[in-house]
Protein backbone atom coordinates (compact mmCIF):
# COMPACT_ATOMS: atom_id res chain seq x y z
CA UNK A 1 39.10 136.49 124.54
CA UNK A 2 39.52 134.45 127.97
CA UNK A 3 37.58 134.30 130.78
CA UNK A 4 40.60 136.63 132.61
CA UNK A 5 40.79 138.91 130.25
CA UNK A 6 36.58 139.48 130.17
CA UNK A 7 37.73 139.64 134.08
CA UNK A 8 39.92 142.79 133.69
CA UNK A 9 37.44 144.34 131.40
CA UNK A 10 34.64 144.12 133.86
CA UNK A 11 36.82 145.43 137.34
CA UNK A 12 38.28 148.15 134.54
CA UNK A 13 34.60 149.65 133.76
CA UNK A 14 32.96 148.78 137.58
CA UNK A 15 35.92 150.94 138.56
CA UNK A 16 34.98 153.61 136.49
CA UNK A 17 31.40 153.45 137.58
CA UNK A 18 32.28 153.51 140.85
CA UNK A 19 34.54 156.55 140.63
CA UNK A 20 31.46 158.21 139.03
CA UNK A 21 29.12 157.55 142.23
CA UNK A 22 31.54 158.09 144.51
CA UNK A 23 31.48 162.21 142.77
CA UNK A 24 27.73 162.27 142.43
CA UNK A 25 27.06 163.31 145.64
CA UNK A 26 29.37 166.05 145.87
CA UNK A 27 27.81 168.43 142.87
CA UNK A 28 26.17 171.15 145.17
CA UNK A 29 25.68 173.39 142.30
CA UNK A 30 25.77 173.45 138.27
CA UNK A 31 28.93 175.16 138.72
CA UNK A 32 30.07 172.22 140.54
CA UNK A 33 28.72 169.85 138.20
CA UNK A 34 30.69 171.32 134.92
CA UNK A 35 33.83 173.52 136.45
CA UNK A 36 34.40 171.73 139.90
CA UNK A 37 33.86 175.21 141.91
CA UNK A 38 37.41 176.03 140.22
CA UNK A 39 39.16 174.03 142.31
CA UNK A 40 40.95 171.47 140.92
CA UNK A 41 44.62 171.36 141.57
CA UNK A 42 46.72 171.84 137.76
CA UNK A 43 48.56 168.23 137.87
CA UNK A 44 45.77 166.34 137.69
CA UNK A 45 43.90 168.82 135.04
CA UNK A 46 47.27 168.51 132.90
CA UNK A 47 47.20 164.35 132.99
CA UNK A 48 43.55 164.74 132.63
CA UNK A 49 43.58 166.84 129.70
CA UNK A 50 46.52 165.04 128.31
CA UNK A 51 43.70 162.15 127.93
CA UNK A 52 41.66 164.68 126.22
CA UNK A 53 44.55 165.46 124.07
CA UNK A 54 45.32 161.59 122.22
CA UNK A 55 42.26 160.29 122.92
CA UNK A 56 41.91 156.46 120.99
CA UNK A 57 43.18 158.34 117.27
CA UNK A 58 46.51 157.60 118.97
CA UNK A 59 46.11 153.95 120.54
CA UNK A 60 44.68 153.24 116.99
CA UNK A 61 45.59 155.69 114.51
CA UNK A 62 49.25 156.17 115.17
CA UNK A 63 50.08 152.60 114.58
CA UNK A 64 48.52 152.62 111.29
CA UNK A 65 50.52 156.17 110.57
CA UNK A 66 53.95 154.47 111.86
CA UNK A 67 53.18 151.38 109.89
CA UNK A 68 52.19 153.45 106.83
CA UNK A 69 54.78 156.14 106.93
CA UNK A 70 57.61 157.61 109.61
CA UNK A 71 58.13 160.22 112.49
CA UNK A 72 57.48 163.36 111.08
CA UNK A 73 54.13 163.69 112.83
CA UNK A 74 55.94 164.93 115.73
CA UNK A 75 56.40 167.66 114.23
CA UNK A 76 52.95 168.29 114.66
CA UNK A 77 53.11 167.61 118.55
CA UNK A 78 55.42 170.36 118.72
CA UNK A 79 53.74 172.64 117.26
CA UNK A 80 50.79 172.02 119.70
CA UNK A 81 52.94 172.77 122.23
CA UNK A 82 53.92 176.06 120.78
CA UNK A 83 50.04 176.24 120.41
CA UNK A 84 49.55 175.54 124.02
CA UNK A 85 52.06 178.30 125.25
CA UNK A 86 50.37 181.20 122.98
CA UNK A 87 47.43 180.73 124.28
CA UNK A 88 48.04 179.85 127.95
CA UNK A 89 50.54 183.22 127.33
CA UNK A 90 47.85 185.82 125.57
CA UNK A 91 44.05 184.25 125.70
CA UNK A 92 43.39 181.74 128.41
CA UNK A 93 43.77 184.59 131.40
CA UNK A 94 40.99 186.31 129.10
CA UNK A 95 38.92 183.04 129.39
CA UNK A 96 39.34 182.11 132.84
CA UNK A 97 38.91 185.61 133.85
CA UNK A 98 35.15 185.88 132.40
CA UNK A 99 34.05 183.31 135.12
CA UNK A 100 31.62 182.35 132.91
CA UNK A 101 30.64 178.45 132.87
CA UNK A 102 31.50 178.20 129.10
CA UNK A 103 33.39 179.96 127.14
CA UNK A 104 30.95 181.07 125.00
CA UNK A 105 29.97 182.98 127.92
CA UNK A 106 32.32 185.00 127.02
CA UNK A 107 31.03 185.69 123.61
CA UNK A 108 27.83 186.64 124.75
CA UNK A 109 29.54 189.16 126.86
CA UNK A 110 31.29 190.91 124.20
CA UNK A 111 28.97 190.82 121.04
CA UNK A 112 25.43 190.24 122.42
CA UNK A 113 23.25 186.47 123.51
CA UNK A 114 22.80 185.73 119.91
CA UNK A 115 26.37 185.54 119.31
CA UNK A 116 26.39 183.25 122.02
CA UNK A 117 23.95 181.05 121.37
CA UNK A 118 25.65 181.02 117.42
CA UNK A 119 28.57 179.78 118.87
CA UNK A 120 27.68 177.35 121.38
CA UNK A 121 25.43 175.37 118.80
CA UNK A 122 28.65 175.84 115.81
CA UNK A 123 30.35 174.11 119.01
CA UNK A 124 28.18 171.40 118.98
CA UNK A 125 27.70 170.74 115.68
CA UNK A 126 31.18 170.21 115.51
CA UNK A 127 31.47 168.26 117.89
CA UNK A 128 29.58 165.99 117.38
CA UNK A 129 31.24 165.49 114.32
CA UNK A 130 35.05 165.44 116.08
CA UNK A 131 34.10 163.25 118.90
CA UNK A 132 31.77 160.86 116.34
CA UNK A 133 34.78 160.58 114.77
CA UNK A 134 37.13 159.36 117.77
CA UNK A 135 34.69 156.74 119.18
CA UNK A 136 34.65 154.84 115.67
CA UNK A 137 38.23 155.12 116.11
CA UNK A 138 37.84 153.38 119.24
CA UNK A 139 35.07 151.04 117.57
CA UNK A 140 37.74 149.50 115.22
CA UNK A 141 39.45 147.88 118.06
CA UNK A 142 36.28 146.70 119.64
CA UNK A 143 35.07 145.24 116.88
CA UNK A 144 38.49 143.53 116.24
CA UNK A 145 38.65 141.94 119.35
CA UNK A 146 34.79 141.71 120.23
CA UNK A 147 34.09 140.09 116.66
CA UNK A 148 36.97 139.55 115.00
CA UNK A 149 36.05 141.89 112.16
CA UNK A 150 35.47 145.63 111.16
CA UNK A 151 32.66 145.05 109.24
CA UNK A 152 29.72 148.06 109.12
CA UNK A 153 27.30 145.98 111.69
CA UNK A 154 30.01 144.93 114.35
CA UNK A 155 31.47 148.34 114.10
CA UNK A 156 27.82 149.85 115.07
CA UNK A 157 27.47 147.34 118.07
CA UNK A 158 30.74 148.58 119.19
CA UNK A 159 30.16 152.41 118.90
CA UNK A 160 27.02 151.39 120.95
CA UNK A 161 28.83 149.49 123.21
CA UNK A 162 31.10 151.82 124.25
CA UNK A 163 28.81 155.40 123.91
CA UNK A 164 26.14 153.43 126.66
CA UNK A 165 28.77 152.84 129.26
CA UNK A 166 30.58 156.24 129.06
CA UNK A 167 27.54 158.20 128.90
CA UNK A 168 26.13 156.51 131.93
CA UNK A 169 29.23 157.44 134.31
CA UNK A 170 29.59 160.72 132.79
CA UNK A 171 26.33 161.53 134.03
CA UNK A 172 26.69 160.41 137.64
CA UNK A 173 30.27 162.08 138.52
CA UNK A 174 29.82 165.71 136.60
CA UNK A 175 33.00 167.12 136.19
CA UNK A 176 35.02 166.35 139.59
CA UNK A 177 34.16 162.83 138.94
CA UNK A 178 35.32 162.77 135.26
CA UNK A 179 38.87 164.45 136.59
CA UNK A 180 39.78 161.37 138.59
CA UNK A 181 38.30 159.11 136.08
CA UNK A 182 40.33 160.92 132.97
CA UNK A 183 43.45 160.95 135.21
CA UNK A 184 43.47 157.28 136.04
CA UNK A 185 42.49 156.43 132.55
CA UNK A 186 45.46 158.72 130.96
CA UNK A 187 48.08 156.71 133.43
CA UNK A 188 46.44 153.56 132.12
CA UNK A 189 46.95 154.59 128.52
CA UNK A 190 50.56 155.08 128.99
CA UNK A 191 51.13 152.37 131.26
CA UNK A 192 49.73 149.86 128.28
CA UNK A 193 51.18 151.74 125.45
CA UNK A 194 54.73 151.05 127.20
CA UNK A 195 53.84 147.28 127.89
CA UNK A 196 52.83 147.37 123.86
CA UNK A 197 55.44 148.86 122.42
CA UNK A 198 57.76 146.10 124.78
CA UNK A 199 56.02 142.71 123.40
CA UNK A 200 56.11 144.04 119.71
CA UNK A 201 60.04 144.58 120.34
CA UNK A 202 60.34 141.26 121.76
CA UNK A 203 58.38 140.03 118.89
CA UNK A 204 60.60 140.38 115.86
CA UNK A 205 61.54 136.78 114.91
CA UNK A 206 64.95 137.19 116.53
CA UNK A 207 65.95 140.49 114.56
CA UNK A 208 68.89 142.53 115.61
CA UNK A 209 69.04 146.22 116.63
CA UNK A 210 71.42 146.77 113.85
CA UNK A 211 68.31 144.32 111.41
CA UNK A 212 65.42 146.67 112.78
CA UNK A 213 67.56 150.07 111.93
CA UNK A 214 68.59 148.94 108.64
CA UNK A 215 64.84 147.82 107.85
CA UNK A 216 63.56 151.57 108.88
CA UNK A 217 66.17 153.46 107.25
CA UNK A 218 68.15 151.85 104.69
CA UNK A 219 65.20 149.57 103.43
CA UNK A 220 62.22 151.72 104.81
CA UNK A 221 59.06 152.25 102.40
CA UNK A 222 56.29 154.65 103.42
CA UNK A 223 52.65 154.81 101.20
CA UNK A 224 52.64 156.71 98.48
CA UNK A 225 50.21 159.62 97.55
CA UNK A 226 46.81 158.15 96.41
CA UNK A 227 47.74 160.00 92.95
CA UNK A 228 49.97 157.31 91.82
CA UNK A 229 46.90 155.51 90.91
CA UNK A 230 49.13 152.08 92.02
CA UNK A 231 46.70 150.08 94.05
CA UNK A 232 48.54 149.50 97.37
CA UNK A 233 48.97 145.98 99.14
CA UNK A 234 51.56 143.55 98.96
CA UNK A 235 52.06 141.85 95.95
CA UNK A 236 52.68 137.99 95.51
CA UNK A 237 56.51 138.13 95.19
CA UNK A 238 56.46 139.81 98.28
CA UNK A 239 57.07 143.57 97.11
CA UNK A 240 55.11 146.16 97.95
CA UNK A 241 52.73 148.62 95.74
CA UNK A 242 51.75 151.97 96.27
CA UNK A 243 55.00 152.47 98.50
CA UNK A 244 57.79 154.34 98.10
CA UNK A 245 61.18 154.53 99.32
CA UNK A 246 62.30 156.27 102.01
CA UNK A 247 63.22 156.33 105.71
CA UNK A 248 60.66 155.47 108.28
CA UNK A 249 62.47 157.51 110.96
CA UNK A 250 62.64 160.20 109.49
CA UNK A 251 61.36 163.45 111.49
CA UNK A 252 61.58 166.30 109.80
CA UNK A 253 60.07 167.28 106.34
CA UNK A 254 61.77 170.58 105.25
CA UNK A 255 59.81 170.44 101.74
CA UNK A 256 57.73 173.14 101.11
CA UNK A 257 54.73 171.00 99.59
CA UNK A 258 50.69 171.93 101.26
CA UNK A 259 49.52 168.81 99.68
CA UNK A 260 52.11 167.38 103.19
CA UNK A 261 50.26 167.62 106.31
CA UNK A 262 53.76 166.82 108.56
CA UNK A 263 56.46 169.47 107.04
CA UNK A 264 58.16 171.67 108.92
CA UNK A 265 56.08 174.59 107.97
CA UNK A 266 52.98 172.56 108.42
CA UNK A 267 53.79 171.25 112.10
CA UNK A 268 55.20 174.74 113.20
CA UNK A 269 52.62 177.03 111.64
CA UNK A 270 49.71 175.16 110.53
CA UNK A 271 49.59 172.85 113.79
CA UNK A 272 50.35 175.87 115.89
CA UNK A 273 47.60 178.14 114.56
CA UNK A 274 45.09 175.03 114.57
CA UNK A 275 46.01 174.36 118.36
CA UNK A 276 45.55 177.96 119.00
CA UNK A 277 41.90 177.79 117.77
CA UNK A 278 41.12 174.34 119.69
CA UNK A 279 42.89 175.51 123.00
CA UNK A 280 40.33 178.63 122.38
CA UNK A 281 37.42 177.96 121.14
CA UNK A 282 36.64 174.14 122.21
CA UNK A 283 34.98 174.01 125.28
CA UNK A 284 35.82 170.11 125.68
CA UNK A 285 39.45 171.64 125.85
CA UNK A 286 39.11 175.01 127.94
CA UNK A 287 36.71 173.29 130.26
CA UNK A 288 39.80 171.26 132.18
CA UNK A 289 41.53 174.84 132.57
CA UNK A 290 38.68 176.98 133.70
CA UNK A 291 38.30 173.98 136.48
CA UNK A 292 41.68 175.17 137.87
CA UNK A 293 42.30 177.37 141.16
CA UNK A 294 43.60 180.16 139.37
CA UNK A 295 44.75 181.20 136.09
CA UNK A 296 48.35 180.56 136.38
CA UNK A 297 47.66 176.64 137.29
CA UNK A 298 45.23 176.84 134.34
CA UNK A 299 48.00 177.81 131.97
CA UNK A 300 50.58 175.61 133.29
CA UNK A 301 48.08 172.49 133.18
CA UNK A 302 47.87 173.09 129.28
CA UNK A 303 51.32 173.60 128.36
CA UNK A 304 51.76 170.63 130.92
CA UNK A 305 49.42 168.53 128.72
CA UNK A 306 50.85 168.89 125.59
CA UNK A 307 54.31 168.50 126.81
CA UNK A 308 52.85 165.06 128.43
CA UNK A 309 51.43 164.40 124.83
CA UNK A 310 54.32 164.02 123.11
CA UNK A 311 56.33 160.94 124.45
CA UNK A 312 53.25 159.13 124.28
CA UNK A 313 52.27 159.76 121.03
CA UNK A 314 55.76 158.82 120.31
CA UNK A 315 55.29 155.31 122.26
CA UNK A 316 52.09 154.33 119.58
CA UNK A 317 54.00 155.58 116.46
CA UNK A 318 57.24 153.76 116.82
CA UNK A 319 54.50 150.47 117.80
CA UNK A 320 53.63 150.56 114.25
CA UNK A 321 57.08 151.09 112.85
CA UNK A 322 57.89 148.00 114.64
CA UNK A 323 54.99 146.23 113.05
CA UNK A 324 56.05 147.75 109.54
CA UNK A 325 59.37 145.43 110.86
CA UNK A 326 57.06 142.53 111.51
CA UNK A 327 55.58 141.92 108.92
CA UNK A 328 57.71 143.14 106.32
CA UNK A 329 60.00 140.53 107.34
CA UNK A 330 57.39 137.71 107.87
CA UNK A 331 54.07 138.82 105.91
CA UNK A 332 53.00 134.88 106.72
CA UNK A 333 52.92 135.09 110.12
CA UNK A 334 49.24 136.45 109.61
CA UNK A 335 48.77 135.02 106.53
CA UNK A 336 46.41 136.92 104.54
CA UNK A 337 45.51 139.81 107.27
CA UNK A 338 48.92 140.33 107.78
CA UNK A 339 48.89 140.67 103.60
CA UNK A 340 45.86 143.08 104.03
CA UNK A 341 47.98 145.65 106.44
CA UNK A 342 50.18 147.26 103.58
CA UNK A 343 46.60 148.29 101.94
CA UNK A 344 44.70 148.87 104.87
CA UNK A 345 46.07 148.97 108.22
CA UNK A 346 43.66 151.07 110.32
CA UNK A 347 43.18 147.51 112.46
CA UNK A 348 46.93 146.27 112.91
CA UNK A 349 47.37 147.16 116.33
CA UNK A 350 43.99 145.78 117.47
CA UNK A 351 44.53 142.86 114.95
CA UNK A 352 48.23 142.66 117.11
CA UNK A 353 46.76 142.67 120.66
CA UNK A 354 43.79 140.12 119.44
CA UNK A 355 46.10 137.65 117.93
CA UNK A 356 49.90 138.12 119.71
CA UNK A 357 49.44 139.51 123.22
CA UNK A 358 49.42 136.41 126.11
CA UNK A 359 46.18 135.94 127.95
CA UNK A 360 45.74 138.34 131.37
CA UNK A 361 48.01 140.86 129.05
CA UNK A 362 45.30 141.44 126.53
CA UNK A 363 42.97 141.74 129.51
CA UNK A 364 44.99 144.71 130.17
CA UNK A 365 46.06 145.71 127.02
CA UNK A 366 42.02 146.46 126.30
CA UNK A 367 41.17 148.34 129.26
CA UNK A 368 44.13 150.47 127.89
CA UNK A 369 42.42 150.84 124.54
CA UNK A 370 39.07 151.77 126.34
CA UNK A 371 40.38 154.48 128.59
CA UNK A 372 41.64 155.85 125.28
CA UNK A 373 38.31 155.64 124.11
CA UNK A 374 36.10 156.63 126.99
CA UNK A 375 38.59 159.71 128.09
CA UNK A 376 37.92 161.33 124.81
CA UNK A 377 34.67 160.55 124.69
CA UNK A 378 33.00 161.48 128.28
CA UNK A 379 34.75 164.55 128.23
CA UNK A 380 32.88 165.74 124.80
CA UNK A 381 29.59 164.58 126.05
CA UNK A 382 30.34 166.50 129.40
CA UNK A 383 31.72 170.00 127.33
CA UNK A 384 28.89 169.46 125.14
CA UNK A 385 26.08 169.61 128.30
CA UNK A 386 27.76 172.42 129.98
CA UNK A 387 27.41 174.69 126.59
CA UNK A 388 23.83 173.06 125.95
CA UNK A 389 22.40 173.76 129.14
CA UNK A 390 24.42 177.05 130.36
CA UNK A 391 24.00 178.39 127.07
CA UNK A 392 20.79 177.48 125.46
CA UNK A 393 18.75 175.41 127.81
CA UNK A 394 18.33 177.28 130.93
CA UNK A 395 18.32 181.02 129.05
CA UNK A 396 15.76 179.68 127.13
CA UNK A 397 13.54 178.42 129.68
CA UNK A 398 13.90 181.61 131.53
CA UNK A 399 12.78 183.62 128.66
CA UNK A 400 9.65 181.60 128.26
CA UNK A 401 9.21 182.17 132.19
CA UNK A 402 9.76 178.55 133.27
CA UNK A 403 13.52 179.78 134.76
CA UNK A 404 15.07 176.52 136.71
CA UNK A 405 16.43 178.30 140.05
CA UNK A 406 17.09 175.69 142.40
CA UNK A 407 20.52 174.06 142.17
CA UNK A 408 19.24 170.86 142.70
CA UNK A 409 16.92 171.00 139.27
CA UNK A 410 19.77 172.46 137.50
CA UNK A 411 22.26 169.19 138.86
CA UNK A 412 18.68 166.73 137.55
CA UNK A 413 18.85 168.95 133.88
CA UNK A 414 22.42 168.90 133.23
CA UNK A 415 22.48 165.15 134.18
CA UNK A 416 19.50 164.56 131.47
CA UNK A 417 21.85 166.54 129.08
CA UNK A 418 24.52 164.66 129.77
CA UNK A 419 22.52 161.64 128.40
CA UNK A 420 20.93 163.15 125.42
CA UNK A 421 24.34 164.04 124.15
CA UNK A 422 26.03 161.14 124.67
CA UNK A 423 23.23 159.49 122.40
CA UNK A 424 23.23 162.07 119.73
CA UNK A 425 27.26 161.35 119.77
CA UNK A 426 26.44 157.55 119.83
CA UNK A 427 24.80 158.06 115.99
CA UNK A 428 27.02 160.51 114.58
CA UNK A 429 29.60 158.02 115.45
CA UNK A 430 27.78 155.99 113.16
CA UNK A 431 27.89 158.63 110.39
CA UNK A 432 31.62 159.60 110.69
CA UNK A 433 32.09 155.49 109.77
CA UNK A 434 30.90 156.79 106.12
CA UNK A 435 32.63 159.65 106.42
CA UNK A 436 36.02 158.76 106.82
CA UNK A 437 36.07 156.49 104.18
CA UNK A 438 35.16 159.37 101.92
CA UNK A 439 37.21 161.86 102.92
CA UNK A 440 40.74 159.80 101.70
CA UNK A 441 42.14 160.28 104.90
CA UNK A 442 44.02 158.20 107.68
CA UNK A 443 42.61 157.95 110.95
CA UNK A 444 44.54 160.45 112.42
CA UNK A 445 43.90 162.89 110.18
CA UNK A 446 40.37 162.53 109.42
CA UNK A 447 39.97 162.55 113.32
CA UNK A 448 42.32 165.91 113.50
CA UNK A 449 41.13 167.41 110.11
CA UNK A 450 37.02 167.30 111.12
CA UNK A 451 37.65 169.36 114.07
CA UNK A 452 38.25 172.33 111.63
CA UNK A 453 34.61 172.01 110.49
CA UNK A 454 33.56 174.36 113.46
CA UNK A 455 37.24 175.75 114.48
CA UNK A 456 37.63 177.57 111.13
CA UNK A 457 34.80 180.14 112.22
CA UNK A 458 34.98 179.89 115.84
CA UNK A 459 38.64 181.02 115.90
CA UNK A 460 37.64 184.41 114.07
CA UNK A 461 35.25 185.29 116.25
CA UNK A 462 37.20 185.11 119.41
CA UNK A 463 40.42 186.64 117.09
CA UNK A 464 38.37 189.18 117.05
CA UNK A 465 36.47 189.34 120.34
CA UNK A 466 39.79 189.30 122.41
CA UNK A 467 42.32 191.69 120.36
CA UNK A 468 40.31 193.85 118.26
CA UNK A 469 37.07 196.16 119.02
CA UNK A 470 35.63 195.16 115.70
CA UNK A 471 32.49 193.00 115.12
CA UNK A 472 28.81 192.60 116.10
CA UNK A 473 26.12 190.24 116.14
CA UNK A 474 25.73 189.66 112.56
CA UNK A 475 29.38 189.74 111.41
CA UNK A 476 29.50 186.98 114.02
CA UNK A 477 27.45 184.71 112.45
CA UNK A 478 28.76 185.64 108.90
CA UNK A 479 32.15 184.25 109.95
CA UNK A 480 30.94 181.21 111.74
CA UNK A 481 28.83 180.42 108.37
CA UNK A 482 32.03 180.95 105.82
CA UNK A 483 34.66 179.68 107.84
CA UNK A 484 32.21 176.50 108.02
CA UNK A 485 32.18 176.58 104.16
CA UNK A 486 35.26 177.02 103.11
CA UNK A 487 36.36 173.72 105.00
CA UNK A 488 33.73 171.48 103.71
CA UNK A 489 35.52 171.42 100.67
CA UNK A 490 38.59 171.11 101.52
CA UNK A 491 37.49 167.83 103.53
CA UNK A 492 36.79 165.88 100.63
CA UNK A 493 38.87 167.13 98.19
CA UNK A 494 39.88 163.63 97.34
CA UNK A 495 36.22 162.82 96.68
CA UNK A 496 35.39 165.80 94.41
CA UNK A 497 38.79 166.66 93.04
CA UNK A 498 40.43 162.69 93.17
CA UNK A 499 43.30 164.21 95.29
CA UNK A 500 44.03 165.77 98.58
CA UNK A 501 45.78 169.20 97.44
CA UNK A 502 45.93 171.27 100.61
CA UNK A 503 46.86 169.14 103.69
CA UNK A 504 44.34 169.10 106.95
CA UNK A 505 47.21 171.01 108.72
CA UNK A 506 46.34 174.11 106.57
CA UNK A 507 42.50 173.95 106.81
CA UNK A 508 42.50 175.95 109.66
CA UNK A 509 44.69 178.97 109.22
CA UNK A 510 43.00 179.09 105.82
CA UNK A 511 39.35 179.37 107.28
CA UNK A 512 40.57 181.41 110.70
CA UNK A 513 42.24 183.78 109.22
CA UNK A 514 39.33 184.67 106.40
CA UNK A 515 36.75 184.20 108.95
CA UNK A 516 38.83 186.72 111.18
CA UNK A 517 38.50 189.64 108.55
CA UNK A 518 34.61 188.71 108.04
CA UNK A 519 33.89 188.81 111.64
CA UNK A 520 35.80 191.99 111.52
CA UNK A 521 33.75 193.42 108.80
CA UNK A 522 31.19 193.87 111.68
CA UNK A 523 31.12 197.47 113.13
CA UNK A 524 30.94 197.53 116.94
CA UNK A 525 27.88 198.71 118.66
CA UNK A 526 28.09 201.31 121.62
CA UNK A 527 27.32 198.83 124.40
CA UNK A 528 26.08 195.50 124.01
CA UNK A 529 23.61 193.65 126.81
């Protein structure tokens, strides 16, 4: 990169820094420091949480999913927003109303402090796992651009990279601080997605409108199921293996196929019931909403953020469509990486904006990619301190007699929380670069698909804390413990079973809805303190 474009970089992250000190000051209390005092007006929660929402699987991942296949993930997008409306309809008043700093709060209301605790740690199991996975998402496009290459050791330096400077603002700002910073950075995201998706159109070797369409549509290949056993790639006479035919704007999917994550049954039901347990159960989610001046604001801000969600999303997918355009046309523009893209293209947007984008753009084009990255990111390692330390940390010190009372030694804990998670996140980062290769799956999915890992149980429980009287302590953990089960094999199907049977989309009803009758199982004790 050029000396401008370092430039940019640097004013981008001394800006967020800033923003971060600016807030530290005005934490009075450990309510302040993780839900703002509730008092955060619902526009900027929604653009906040919309940040939250794509996160870097969709300045990186959707590329490589328009490149490797069409538009019928938006199905998916609308079914989060039907998601987003069921619960901001029938369970977030529920949530909000607790006043409880996390939501698991609310668990330990209904079934007992051991349920609780069970569910806070489930919580953080998983995510460290989910948000692992999103900042090697981000790593890919650091490492493209940092060191030209995604090998293992780059992509470690980059995780690194970029967990040590969002950990270290997220710990200043709390909460209020990581509002403004998520806003700004959500504007930015957009902002550069738009100036993206202009340059690749501009960039098509003098192609036509009518060129593009008939290139999508009448000439359009998407990858074909790793069961063909064809190795994918571009061969030398320039045709493709391991594709198929078939129309790369195409939207909806009405087959009735589970082995399909985006059919119409799959984005409608299977989305909608897996936004339903994230929108729930995820504190990194309900966090932004219980931040809100009143319930209403808090509903509207979700539905808000999903509706924000979806023209963006739609921005970064039809990027890689236009790539597919690219380089289907002229494979030798790149010479051999631009060969490597039809058998691997989880780089080909970073790999775009290393090698294409002008000097001072790229600058800008990278801070984009980073407040993808770091708005994901800080907001896990703040949701995942506000759970440790509400509900774990400070019960537990109390219990042993060591209680921390004043608020400023709550503030000093929660900040040291805030630091020990973003390192633990930092490593499983690491681990999720194994992972994903495993696992079979795309970017977007394996970033989507992990998150069921903890959802699957979690959703029973509150299923069943918020419309039934059923359950208990130990039914409670029984669910948490087989919903967990039942999706670790469904996460590598393709590495125990050499296919991918039941889609990601499905991994969560499937678990939710048996965990549901497990934690159900549980009969209810008379009170419960």
């Amino acid at each position: 990169m050029a000396f401008v474009d370092w430039l940019i970089v640097a004013l981008f992250l001394g800006a967020l820094v800033t923003i971060g000190y600016l807030f530290s000051h005005k934490n009075k209390n450990i309510e302040d420091y993780f839900v703002a005092g509730r008092s955060m007006p619902g526009w900027l929660v929604a653009i906040a949480a919309t940040g939250t929402t794509i996160s870097a699987g969709t300045f990186v991942g959707s590329p490589e999913l328009g490149f490797n296949t069409n538009l019928t993930y938006v199905l998916n997008l609308l079914g989060s927003i039907v998601g987003g409306c069921l619960v901001a309809a029938l369970i977030l008043p529920k949530l909000y109303n607790a006043r409880t700093i996390t939501i698991y709060g609310f668990i330990g209301d209904r079934f007992g402090n051991t349920s609780k605790h069970a569910n806070s740690v489930m919580f953080l199991i998983g995510q460290l796992l989910t948000s692992g996975s999103r900042l090697f998402i981000a790593a890919i496009a650091i490492s493209v651009i940092a060191f030209g290459s995604i090998q293992f050791q780059f992509m470690v330096w980059s995780i690194i990279i970029l967990g040590v400077v969002s950990t270290f603002y997220t710990m200043m700002g709390g909460i209020k601080g990581l509002l403004y910073i998520d806003t700004f950075q959500t504007l930015l995201m957009i902002f550069t997605g738009v100036v993206g998706l202009v340059i690749v159109a501009c960039d098509l070797n003098g192609l036509s409108l009518r060129d593009v369409w008939q290139t999508l549509t009448a000439d359009g290949m998407v990858k074909a199921p790793a069961a063909t056993g064809v190795a994918p790639g571009l061969a030398a006479d320039g045709t493709l293996n391991g594709w198929v035919p078939g129309s790369k704007v195409q939207m909806f999917d009405p087959s009735v196929d589970f082995s399909k994550p985006y059919t119409i049954l799959g984005g409608l039901i299977g989305v909608a019931f897996f936004k339903i347990a994230q929108y729930t159960t995820d504190q990194e989610f309900v966090q932004r909403q219980l931040a809100c001046k009143d319930v209403r604001k808090a509903g509207r801000s979700l539905v808000a953020s999903q509706l924000i969600a979806l023209p963006v999303v739609l921005i970064f997918l039809c990027i890689g469509l236009l790539l597919y355009v690219k380089y289907i046309h002229d494979p030798a523009c790149d010479g051999a990486l631009s060969t490597a893209f039809f058998s691997d293209a989880r780089d080909i947007f970073p790999q775009y904006i290393k090698n294409h984008i002008p000097i001072g753009v790229r600058g800008l084009m990278i801070t984009g990619l980073l407040a993808a990255a770091l708005s994901s990111f800080n907001s896990a390692i703040n949701s995942m301190a506000s759970s440790f330390v509400a509900d774990l940390y400070l019960p537990l010190r109390e219990r042993r007699g060591k209680a921390v009372k004043s608020d400023k030694d709550q503030i000093a804990s929660s900040r040291w929380m805030v630091g020990l998670m973003g390192m633990m996140l930092t490593g499983f980062a690491i681990v999720t670069c194994v992972m994903q290769q495993s696992s079979g799956l795309n970017l977007v999915d394996f970033a989507t698909g992990i998150m069921c890992f903890a959802y699957a149980g979690m959703i029973g429980v509150f299923l069943t804390a918020i419309f039934t009287k059923r359950g208990n302590g130990k039914s409670v953990i029984a669910a948490l413990i087989v919903g967990a089960l039942i999706i670790i094999p469904l996460m590598f199907q393709k590495e125990f079973f050499g296919h991918n049977y039941i889609a990601w989309t499905w991994w969560c009803p499937i678990g939710g809805l048996i965990s549901t009758l497990v934690c159900m199982l549980g009969k209810p004790k008379a009170a419960v303190k």
